[in-house]
C-alpha atoms as a PDB file:
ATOM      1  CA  UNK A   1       0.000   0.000   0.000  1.00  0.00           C
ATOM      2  CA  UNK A   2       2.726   2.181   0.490  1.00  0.00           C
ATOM      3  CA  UNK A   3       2.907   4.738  -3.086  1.00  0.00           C
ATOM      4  CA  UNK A   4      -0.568   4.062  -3.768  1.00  0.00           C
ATOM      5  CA  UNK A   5      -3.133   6.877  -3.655  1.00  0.00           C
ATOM      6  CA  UNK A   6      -4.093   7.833   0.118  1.00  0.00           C
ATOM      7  CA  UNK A   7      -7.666   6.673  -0.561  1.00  0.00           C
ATOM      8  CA  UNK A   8      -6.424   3.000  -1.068  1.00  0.00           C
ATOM      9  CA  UNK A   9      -6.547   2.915   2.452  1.00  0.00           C
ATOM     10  CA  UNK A  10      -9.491   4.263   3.207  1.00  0.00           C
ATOM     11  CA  UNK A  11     -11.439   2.243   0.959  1.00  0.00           C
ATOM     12  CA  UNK A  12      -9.541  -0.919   2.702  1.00  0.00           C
ATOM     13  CA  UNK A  13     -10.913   0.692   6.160  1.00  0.00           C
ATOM     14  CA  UNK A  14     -14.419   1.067   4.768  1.00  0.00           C
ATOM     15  CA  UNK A  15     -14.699  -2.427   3.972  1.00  0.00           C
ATOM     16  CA  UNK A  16     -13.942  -3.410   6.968  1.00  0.00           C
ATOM     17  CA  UNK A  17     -16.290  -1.247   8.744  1.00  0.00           C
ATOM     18  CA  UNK A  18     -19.444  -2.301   6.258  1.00  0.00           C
ATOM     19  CA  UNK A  19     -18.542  -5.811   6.054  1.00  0.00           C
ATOM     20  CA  UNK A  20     -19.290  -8.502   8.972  1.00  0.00           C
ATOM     21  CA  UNK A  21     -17.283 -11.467   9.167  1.00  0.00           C
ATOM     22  CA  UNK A  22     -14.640 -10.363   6.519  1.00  0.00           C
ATOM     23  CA  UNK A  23     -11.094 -10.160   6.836  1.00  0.00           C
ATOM     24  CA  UNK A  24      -9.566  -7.936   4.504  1.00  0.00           C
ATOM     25  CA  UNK A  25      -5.642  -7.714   4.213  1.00  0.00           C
ATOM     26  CA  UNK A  26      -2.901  -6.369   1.909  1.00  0.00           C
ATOM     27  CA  UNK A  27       0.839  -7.730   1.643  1.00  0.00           C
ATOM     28  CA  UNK A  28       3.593  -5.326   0.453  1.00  0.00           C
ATOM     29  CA  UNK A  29       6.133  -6.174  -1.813  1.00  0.00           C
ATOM     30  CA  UNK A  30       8.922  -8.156   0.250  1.00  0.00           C
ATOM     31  CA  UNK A  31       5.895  -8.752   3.089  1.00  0.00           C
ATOM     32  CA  UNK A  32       4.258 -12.008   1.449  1.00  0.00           C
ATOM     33  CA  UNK A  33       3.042 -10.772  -1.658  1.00  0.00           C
ATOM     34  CA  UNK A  34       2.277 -12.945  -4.375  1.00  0.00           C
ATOM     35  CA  UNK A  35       1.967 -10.445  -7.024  1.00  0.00           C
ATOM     36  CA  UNK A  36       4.131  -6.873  -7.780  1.00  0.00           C
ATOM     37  CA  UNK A  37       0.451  -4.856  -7.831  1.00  0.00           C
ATOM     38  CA  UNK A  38      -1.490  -3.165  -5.331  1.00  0.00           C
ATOM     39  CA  UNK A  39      -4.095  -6.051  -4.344  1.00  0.00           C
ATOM     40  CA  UNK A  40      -6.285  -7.645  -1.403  1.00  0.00           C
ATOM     41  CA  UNK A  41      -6.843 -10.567  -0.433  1.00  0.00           C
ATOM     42  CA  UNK A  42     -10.457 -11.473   1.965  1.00  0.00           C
ATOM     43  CA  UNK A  43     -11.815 -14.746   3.442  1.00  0.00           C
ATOM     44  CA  UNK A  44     -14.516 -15.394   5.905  1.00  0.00           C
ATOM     45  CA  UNK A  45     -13.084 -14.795   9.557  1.00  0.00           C
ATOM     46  CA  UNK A  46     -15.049 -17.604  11.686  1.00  0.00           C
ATOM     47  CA  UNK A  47     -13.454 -16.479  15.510  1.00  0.00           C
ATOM     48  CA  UNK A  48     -10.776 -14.291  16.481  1.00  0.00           C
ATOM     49  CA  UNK A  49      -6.823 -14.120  15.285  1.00  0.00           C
ATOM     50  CA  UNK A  50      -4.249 -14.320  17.973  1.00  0.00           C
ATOM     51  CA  UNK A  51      -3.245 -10.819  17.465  1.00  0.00           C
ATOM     52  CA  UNK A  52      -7.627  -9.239  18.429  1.00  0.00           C
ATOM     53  CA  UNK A  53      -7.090 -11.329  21.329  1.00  0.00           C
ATOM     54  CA  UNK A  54      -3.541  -9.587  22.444  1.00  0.00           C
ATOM     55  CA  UNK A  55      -5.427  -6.762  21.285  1.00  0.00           C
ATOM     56  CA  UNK A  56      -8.190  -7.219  23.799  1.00  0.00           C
ATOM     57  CA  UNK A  57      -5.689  -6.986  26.880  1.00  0.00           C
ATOM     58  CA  UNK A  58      -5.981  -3.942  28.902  1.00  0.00           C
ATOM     59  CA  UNK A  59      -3.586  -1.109  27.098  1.00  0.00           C
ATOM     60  CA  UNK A  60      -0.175  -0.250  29.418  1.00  0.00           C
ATOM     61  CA  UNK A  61      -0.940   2.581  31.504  1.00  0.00           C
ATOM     62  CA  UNK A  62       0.150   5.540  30.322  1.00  0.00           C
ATOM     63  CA  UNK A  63       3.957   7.550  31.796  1.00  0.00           C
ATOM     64  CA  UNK A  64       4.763  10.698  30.029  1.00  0.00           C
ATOM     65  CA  UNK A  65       3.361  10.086  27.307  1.00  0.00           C
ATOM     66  CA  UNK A  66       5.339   7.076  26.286  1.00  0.00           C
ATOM     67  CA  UNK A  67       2.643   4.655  26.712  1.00  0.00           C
ATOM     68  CA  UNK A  68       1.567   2.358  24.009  1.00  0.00           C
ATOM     69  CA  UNK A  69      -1.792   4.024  23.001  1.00  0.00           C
ATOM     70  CA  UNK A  70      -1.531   7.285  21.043  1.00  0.00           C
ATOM     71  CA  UNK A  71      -4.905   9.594  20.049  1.00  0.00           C
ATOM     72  CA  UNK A  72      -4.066  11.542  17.011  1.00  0.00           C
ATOM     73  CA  UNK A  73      -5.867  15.020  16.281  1.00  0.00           C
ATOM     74  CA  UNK A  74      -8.153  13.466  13.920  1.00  0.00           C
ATOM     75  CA  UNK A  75      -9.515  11.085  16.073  1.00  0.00           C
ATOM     76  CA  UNK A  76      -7.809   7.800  15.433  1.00  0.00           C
ATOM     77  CA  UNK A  77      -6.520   6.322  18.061  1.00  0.00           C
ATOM     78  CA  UNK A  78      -2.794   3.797  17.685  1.00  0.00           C
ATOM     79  CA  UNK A  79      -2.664   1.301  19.868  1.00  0.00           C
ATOM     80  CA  UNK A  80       0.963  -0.817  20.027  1.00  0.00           C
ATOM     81  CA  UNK A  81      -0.356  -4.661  20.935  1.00  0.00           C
ATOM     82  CA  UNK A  82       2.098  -4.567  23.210  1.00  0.00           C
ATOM     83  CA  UNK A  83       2.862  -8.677  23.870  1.00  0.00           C
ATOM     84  CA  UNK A  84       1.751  -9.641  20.382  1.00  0.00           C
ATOM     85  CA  UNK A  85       4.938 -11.906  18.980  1.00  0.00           C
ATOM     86  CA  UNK A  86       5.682  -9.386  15.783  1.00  0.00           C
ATOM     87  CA  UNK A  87       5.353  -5.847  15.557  1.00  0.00           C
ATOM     88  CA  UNK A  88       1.880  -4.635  15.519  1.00  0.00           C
ATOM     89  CA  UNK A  89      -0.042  -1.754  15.393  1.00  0.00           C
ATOM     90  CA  UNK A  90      -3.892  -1.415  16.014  1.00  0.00           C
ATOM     91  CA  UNK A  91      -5.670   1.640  14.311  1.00  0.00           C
ATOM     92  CA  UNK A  92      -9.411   2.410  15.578  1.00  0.00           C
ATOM     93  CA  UNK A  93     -11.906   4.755  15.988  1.00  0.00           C
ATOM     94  CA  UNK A  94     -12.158   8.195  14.343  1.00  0.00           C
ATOM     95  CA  UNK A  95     -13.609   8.552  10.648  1.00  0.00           C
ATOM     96  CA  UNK A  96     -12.864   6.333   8.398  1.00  0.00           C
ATOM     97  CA  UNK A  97     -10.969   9.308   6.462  1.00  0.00           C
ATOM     98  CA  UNK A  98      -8.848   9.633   9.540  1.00  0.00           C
ATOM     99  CA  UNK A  99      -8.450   6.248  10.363  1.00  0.00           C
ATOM    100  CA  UNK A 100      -7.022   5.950   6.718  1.00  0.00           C
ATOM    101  CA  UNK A 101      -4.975   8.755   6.706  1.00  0.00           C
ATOM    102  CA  UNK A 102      -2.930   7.214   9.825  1.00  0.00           C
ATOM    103  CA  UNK A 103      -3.188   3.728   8.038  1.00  0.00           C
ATOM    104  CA  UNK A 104      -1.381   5.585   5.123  1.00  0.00           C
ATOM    105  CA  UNK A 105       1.013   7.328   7.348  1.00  0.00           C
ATOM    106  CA  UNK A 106       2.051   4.149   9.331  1.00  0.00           C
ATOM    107  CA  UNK A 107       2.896   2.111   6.020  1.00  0.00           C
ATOM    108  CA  UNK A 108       4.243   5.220   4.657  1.00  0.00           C
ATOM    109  CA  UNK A 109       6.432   5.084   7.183  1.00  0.00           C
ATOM    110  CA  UNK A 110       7.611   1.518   6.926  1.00  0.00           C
ATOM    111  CA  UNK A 111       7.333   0.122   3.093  1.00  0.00           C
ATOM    112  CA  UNK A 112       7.793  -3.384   4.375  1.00  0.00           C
ATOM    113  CA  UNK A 113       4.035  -4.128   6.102  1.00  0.00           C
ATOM    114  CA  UNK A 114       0.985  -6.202   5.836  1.00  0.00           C
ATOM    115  CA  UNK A 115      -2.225  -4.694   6.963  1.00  0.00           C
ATOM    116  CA  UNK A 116      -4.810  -6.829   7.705  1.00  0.00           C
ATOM    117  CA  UNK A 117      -8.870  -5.191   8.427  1.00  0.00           C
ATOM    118  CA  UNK A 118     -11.576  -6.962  10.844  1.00  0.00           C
ATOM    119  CA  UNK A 119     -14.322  -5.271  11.394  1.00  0.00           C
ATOM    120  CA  UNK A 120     -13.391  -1.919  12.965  1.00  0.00           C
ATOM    121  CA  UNK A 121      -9.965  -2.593  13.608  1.00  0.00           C
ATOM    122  CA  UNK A 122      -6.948  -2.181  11.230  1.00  0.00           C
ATOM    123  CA  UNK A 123      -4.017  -4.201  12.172  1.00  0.00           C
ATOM    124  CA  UNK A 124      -0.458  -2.579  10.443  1.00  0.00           C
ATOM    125  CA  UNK A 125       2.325  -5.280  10.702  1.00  0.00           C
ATOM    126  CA  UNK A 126       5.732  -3.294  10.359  1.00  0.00           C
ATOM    127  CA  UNK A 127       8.320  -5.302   9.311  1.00  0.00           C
ATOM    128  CA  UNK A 128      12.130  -5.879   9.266  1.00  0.00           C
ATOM    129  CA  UNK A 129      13.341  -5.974   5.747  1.00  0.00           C
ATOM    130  CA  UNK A 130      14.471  -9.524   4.341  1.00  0.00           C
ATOM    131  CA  UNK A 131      12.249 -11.197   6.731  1.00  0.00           C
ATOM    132  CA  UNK A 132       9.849 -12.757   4.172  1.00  0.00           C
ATOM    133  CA  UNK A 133      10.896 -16.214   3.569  1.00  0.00           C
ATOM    134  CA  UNK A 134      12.275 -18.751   6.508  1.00  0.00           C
ATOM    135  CA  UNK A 135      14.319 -22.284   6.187  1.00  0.00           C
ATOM    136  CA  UNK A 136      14.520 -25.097   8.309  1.00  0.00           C
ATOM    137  CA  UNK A 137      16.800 -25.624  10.519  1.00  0.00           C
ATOM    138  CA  UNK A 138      17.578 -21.448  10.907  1.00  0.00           C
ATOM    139  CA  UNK A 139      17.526 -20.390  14.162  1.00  0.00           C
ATOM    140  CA  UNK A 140      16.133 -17.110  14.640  1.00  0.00           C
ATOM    141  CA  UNK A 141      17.724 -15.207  17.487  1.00  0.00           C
ATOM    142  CA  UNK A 142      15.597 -13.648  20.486  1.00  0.00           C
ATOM    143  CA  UNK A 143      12.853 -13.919  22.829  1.00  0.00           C
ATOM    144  CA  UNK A 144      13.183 -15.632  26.199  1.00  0.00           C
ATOM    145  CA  UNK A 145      11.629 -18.701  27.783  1.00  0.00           C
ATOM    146  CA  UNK A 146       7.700 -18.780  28.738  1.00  0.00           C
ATOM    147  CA  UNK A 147       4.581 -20.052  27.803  1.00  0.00           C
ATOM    148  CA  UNK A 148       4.005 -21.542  24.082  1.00  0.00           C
ATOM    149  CA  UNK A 149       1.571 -22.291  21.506  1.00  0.00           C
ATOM    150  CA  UNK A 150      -0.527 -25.354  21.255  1.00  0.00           C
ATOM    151  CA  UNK A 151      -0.433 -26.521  17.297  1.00  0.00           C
ATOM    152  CA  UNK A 152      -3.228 -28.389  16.116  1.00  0.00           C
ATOM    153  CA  UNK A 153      -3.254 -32.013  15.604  1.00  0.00           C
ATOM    154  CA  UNK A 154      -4.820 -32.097  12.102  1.00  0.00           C
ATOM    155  CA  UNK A 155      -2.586 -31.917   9.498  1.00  0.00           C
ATOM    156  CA  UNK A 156      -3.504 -28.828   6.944  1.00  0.00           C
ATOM    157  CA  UNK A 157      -5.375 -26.748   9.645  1.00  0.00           C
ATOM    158  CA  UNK A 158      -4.142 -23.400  10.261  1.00  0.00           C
ATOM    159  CA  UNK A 159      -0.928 -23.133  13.974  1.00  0.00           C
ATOM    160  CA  UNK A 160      -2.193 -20.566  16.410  1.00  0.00           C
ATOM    161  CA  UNK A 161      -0.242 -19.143  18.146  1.00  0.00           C
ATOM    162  CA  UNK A 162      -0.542 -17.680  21.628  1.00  0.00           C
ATOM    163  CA  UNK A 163       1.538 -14.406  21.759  1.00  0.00           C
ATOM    164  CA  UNK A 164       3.965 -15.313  24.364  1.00  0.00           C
ATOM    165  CA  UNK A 165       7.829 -15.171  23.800  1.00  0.00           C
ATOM    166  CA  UNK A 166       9.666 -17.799  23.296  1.00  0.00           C
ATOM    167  CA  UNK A 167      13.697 -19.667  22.485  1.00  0.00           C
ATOM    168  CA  UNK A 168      14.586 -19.435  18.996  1.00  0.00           C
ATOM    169  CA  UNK A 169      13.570 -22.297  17.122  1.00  0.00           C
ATOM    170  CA  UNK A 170      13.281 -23.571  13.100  1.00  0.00           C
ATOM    171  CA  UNK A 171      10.801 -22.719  11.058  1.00  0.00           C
ATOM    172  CA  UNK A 172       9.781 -23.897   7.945  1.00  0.00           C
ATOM    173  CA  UNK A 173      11.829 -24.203   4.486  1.00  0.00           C
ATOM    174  CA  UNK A 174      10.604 -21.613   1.399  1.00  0.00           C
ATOM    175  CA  UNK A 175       7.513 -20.321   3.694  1.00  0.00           C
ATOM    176  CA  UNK A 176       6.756 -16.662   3.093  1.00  0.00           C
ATOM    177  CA  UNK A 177       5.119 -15.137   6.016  1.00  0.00           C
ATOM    178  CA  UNK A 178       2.243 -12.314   4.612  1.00  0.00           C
ATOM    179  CA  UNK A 179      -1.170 -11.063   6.921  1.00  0.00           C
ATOM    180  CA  UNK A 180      -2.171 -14.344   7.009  1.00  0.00           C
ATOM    181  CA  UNK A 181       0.641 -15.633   9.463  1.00  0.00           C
ATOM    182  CA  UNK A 182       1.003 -12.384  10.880  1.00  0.00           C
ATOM    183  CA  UNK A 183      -2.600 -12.507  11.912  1.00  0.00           C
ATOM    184  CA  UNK A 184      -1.668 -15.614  14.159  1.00  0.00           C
ATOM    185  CA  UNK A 185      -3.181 -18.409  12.183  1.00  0.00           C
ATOM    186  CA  UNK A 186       0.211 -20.034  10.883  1.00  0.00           C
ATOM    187  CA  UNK A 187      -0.712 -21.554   7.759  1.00  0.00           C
ATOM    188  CA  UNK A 188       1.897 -23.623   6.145  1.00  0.00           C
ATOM    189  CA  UNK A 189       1.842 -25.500   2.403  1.00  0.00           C
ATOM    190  CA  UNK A 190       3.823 -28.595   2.828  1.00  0.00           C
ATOM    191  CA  UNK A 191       4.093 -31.407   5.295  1.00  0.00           C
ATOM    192  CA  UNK A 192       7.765 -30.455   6.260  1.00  0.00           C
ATOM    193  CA  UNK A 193       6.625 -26.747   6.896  1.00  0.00           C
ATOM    194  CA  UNK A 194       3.852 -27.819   9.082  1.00  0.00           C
ATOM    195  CA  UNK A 195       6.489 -30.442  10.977  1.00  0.00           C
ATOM    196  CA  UNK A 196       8.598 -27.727  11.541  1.00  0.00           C
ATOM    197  CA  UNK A 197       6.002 -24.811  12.283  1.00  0.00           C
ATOM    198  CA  UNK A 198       4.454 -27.432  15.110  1.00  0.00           C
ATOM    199  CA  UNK A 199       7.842 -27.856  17.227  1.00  0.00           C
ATOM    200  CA  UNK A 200       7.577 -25.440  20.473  1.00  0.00           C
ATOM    201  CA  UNK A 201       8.294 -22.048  20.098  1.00  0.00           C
ATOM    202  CA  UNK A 202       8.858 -22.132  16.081  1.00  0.00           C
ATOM    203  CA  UNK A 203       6.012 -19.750  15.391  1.00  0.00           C
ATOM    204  CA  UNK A 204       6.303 -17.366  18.186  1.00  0.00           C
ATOM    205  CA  UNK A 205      10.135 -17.125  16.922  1.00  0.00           C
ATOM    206  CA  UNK A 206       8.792 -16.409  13.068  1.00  0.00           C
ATOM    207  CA  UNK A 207       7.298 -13.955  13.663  1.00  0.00           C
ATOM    208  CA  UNK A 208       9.677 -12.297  16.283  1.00  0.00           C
ATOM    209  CA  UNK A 209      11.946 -11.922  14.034  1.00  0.00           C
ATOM    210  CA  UNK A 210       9.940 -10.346  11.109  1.00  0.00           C
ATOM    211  CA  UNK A 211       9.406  -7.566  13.349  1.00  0.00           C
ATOM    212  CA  UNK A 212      10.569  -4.344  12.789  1.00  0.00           C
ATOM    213  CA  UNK A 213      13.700  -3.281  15.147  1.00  0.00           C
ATOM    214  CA  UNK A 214      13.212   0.649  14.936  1.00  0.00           C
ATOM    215  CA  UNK A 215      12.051   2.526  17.976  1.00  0.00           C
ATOM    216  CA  UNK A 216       8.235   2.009  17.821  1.00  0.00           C
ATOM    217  CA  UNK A 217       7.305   4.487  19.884  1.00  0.00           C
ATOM    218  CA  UNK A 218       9.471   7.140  18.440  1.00  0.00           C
ATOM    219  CA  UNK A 219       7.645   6.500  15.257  1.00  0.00           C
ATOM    220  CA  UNK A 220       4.078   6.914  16.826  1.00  0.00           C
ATOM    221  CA  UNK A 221       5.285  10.341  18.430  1.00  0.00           C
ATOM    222  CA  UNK A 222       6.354  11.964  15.286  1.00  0.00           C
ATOM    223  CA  UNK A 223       4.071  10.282  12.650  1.00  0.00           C
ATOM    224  CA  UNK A 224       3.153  13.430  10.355  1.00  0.00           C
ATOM    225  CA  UNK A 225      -1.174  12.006   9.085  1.00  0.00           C
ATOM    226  CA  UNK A 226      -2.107  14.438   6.414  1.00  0.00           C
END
Protein backbone atom coordinates (compact mmCIF):
# COMPACT_ATOMS: atom_id res chain seq x y z
CA UNK A 1 0.00 0.00 0.00
CA UNK A 2 2.73 2.18 0.49
CA UNK A 3 2.91 4.74 -3.09
CA UNK A 4 -0.57 4.06 -3.77
CA UNK A 5 -3.13 6.88 -3.66
CA UNK A 6 -4.09 7.83 0.12
CA UNK A 7 -7.67 6.67 -0.56
CA UNK A 8 -6.42 3.00 -1.07
CA UNK A 9 -6.55 2.91 2.45
CA UNK A 10 -9.49 4.26 3.21
CA UNK A 11 -11.44 2.24 0.96
CA UNK A 12 -9.54 -0.92 2.70
CA UNK A 13 -10.91 0.69 6.16
CA UNK A 14 -14.42 1.07 4.77
CA UNK A 15 -14.70 -2.43 3.97
CA UNK A 16 -13.94 -3.41 6.97
CA UNK A 17 -16.29 -1.25 8.74
CA UNK A 18 -19.44 -2.30 6.26
CA UNK A 19 -18.54 -5.81 6.05
CA UNK A 20 -19.29 -8.50 8.97
CA UNK A 21 -17.28 -11.47 9.17
CA UNK A 22 -14.64 -10.36 6.52
CA UNK A 23 -11.09 -10.16 6.84
CA UNK A 24 -9.57 -7.94 4.50
CA UNK A 25 -5.64 -7.71 4.21
CA UNK A 26 -2.90 -6.37 1.91
CA UNK A 27 0.84 -7.73 1.64
CA UNK A 28 3.59 -5.33 0.45
CA UNK A 29 6.13 -6.17 -1.81
CA UNK A 30 8.92 -8.16 0.25
CA UNK A 31 5.89 -8.75 3.09
CA UNK A 32 4.26 -12.01 1.45
CA UNK A 33 3.04 -10.77 -1.66
CA UNK A 34 2.28 -12.95 -4.37
CA UNK A 35 1.97 -10.44 -7.02
CA UNK A 36 4.13 -6.87 -7.78
CA UNK A 37 0.45 -4.86 -7.83
CA UNK A 38 -1.49 -3.16 -5.33
CA UNK A 39 -4.09 -6.05 -4.34
CA UNK A 40 -6.28 -7.64 -1.40
CA UNK A 41 -6.84 -10.57 -0.43
CA UNK A 42 -10.46 -11.47 1.97
CA UNK A 43 -11.81 -14.75 3.44
CA UNK A 44 -14.52 -15.39 5.91
CA UNK A 45 -13.08 -14.79 9.56
CA UNK A 46 -15.05 -17.60 11.69
CA UNK A 47 -13.45 -16.48 15.51
CA UNK A 48 -10.78 -14.29 16.48
CA UNK A 49 -6.82 -14.12 15.29
CA UNK A 50 -4.25 -14.32 17.97
CA UNK A 51 -3.25 -10.82 17.46
CA UNK A 52 -7.63 -9.24 18.43
CA UNK A 53 -7.09 -11.33 21.33
CA UNK A 54 -3.54 -9.59 22.44
CA UNK A 55 -5.43 -6.76 21.29
CA UNK A 56 -8.19 -7.22 23.80
CA UNK A 57 -5.69 -6.99 26.88
CA UNK A 58 -5.98 -3.94 28.90
CA UNK A 59 -3.59 -1.11 27.10
CA UNK A 60 -0.18 -0.25 29.42
CA UNK A 61 -0.94 2.58 31.50
CA UNK A 62 0.15 5.54 30.32
CA UNK A 63 3.96 7.55 31.80
CA UNK A 64 4.76 10.70 30.03
CA UNK A 65 3.36 10.09 27.31
CA UNK A 66 5.34 7.08 26.29
CA UNK A 67 2.64 4.66 26.71
CA UNK A 68 1.57 2.36 24.01
CA UNK A 69 -1.79 4.02 23.00
CA UNK A 70 -1.53 7.28 21.04
CA UNK A 71 -4.90 9.59 20.05
CA UNK A 72 -4.07 11.54 17.01
CA UNK A 73 -5.87 15.02 16.28
CA UNK A 74 -8.15 13.47 13.92
CA UNK A 75 -9.52 11.09 16.07
CA UNK A 76 -7.81 7.80 15.43
CA UNK A 77 -6.52 6.32 18.06
CA UNK A 78 -2.79 3.80 17.69
CA UNK A 79 -2.66 1.30 19.87
CA UNK A 80 0.96 -0.82 20.03
CA UNK A 81 -0.36 -4.66 20.93
CA UNK A 82 2.10 -4.57 23.21
CA UNK A 83 2.86 -8.68 23.87
CA UNK A 84 1.75 -9.64 20.38
CA UNK A 85 4.94 -11.91 18.98
CA UNK A 86 5.68 -9.39 15.78
CA UNK A 87 5.35 -5.85 15.56
CA UNK A 88 1.88 -4.63 15.52
CA UNK A 89 -0.04 -1.75 15.39
CA UNK A 90 -3.89 -1.41 16.01
CA UNK A 91 -5.67 1.64 14.31
CA UNK A 92 -9.41 2.41 15.58
CA UNK A 93 -11.91 4.76 15.99
CA UNK A 94 -12.16 8.20 14.34
CA UNK A 95 -13.61 8.55 10.65
CA UNK A 96 -12.86 6.33 8.40
CA UNK A 97 -10.97 9.31 6.46
CA UNK A 98 -8.85 9.63 9.54
CA UNK A 99 -8.45 6.25 10.36
CA UNK A 100 -7.02 5.95 6.72
CA UNK A 101 -4.97 8.76 6.71
CA UNK A 102 -2.93 7.21 9.82
CA UNK A 103 -3.19 3.73 8.04
CA UNK A 104 -1.38 5.58 5.12
CA UNK A 105 1.01 7.33 7.35
CA UNK A 106 2.05 4.15 9.33
CA UNK A 107 2.90 2.11 6.02
CA UNK A 108 4.24 5.22 4.66
CA UNK A 109 6.43 5.08 7.18
CA UNK A 110 7.61 1.52 6.93
CA UNK A 111 7.33 0.12 3.09
CA UNK A 112 7.79 -3.38 4.38
CA UNK A 113 4.04 -4.13 6.10
CA UNK A 114 0.99 -6.20 5.84
CA UNK A 115 -2.22 -4.69 6.96
CA UNK A 116 -4.81 -6.83 7.70
CA UNK A 117 -8.87 -5.19 8.43
CA UNK A 118 -11.58 -6.96 10.84
CA UNK A 119 -14.32 -5.27 11.39
CA UNK A 120 -13.39 -1.92 12.96
CA UNK A 121 -9.96 -2.59 13.61
CA UNK A 122 -6.95 -2.18 11.23
CA UNK A 123 -4.02 -4.20 12.17
CA UNK A 124 -0.46 -2.58 10.44
CA UNK A 125 2.33 -5.28 10.70
CA UNK A 126 5.73 -3.29 10.36
CA UNK A 127 8.32 -5.30 9.31
CA UNK A 128 12.13 -5.88 9.27
CA UNK A 129 13.34 -5.97 5.75
CA UNK A 130 14.47 -9.52 4.34
CA UNK A 131 12.25 -11.20 6.73
CA UNK A 132 9.85 -12.76 4.17
CA UNK A 133 10.90 -16.21 3.57
CA UNK A 134 12.27 -18.75 6.51
CA UNK A 135 14.32 -22.28 6.19
CA UNK A 136 14.52 -25.10 8.31
CA UNK A 137 16.80 -25.62 10.52
CA UNK A 138 17.58 -21.45 10.91
CA UNK A 139 17.53 -20.39 14.16
CA UNK A 140 16.13 -17.11 14.64
CA UNK A 141 17.72 -15.21 17.49
CA UNK A 142 15.60 -13.65 20.49
CA UNK A 143 12.85 -13.92 22.83
CA UNK A 144 13.18 -15.63 26.20
CA UNK A 145 11.63 -18.70 27.78
CA UNK A 146 7.70 -18.78 28.74
CA UNK A 147 4.58 -20.05 27.80
CA UNK A 148 4.01 -21.54 24.08
CA UNK A 149 1.57 -22.29 21.51
CA UNK A 150 -0.53 -25.35 21.25
CA UNK A 151 -0.43 -26.52 17.30
CA UNK A 152 -3.23 -28.39 16.12
CA UNK A 153 -3.25 -32.01 15.60
CA UNK A 154 -4.82 -32.10 12.10
CA UNK A 155 -2.59 -31.92 9.50
CA UNK A 156 -3.50 -28.83 6.94
CA UNK A 157 -5.38 -26.75 9.65
CA UNK A 158 -4.14 -23.40 10.26
CA UNK A 159 -0.93 -23.13 13.97
CA UNK A 160 -2.19 -20.57 16.41
CA UNK A 161 -0.24 -19.14 18.15
CA UNK A 162 -0.54 -17.68 21.63
CA UNK A 163 1.54 -14.41 21.76
CA UNK A 164 3.97 -15.31 24.36
CA UNK A 165 7.83 -15.17 23.80
CA UNK A 166 9.67 -17.80 23.30
CA UNK A 167 13.70 -19.67 22.49
CA UNK A 168 14.59 -19.44 19.00
CA UNK A 169 13.57 -22.30 17.12
CA UNK A 170 13.28 -23.57 13.10
CA UNK A 171 10.80 -22.72 11.06
CA UNK A 172 9.78 -23.90 7.95
CA UNK A 173 11.83 -24.20 4.49
CA UNK A 174 10.60 -21.61 1.40
CA UNK A 175 7.51 -20.32 3.69
CA UNK A 176 6.76 -16.66 3.09
CA UNK A 177 5.12 -15.14 6.02
CA UNK A 178 2.24 -12.31 4.61
CA UNK A 179 -1.17 -11.06 6.92
CA UNK A 180 -2.17 -14.34 7.01
CA UNK A 181 0.64 -15.63 9.46
CA UNK A 182 1.00 -12.38 10.88
CA UNK A 183 -2.60 -12.51 11.91
CA UNK A 184 -1.67 -15.61 14.16
CA UNK A 185 -3.18 -18.41 12.18
CA UNK A 186 0.21 -20.03 10.88
CA UNK A 187 -0.71 -21.55 7.76
CA UNK A 188 1.90 -23.62 6.15
CA UNK A 189 1.84 -25.50 2.40
CA UNK A 190 3.82 -28.59 2.83
CA UNK A 191 4.09 -31.41 5.29
CA UNK A 192 7.77 -30.46 6.26
CA UNK A 193 6.62 -26.75 6.90
CA UNK A 194 3.85 -27.82 9.08
CA UNK A 195 6.49 -30.44 10.98
CA UNK A 196 8.60 -27.73 11.54
CA UNK A 197 6.00 -24.81 12.28
CA UNK A 198 4.45 -27.43 15.11
CA UNK A 199 7.84 -27.86 17.23
CA UNK A 200 7.58 -25.44 20.47
CA UNK A 201 8.29 -22.05 20.10
CA UNK A 202 8.86 -22.13 16.08
CA UNK A 203 6.01 -19.75 15.39
CA UNK A 204 6.30 -17.37 18.19
CA UNK A 205 10.14 -17.13 16.92
CA UNK A 206 8.79 -16.41 13.07
CA UNK A 207 7.30 -13.96 13.66
CA UNK A 208 9.68 -12.30 16.28
CA UNK A 209 11.95 -11.92 14.03
CA UNK A 210 9.94 -10.35 11.11
CA UNK A 211 9.41 -7.57 13.35
CA UNK A 212 10.57 -4.34 12.79
CA UNK A 213 13.70 -3.28 15.15
CA UNK A 214 13.21 0.65 14.94
CA UNK A 215 12.05 2.53 17.98
CA UNK A 216 8.23 2.01 17.82
CA UNK A 217 7.30 4.49 19.88
CA UNK A 218 9.47 7.14 18.44
CA UNK A 219 7.64 6.50 15.26
CA UNK A 220 4.08 6.91 16.83
CA UNK A 221 5.29 10.34 18.43
CA UNK A 222 6.35 11.96 15.29
CA UNK A 223 4.07 10.28 12.65
CA UNK A 224 3.15 13.43 10.36
CA UNK A 225 -1.17 12.01 9.09
CA UNK A 226 -2.11 14.44 6.41
Amino acid sequence: MCGARHAASQDLVELGRRSDGLCFNFNAPNAGASQNHIHIHAWVQESLYPVQHCAQAPPAPQRGGEGDVRTLECGAHLDIVSGYASTCVRVRGGSVAAAGAAVHALVRAVPVHNVAVCGADVFVFLREPGTELWAVGGHPAGGSEGGGMQASAVRGSALEISGTEMQGAPVADGLKLGAAQLLGRFVVDTLEQYEAAARAGAVDAALRQTGWRGDLRALLDGLEVE
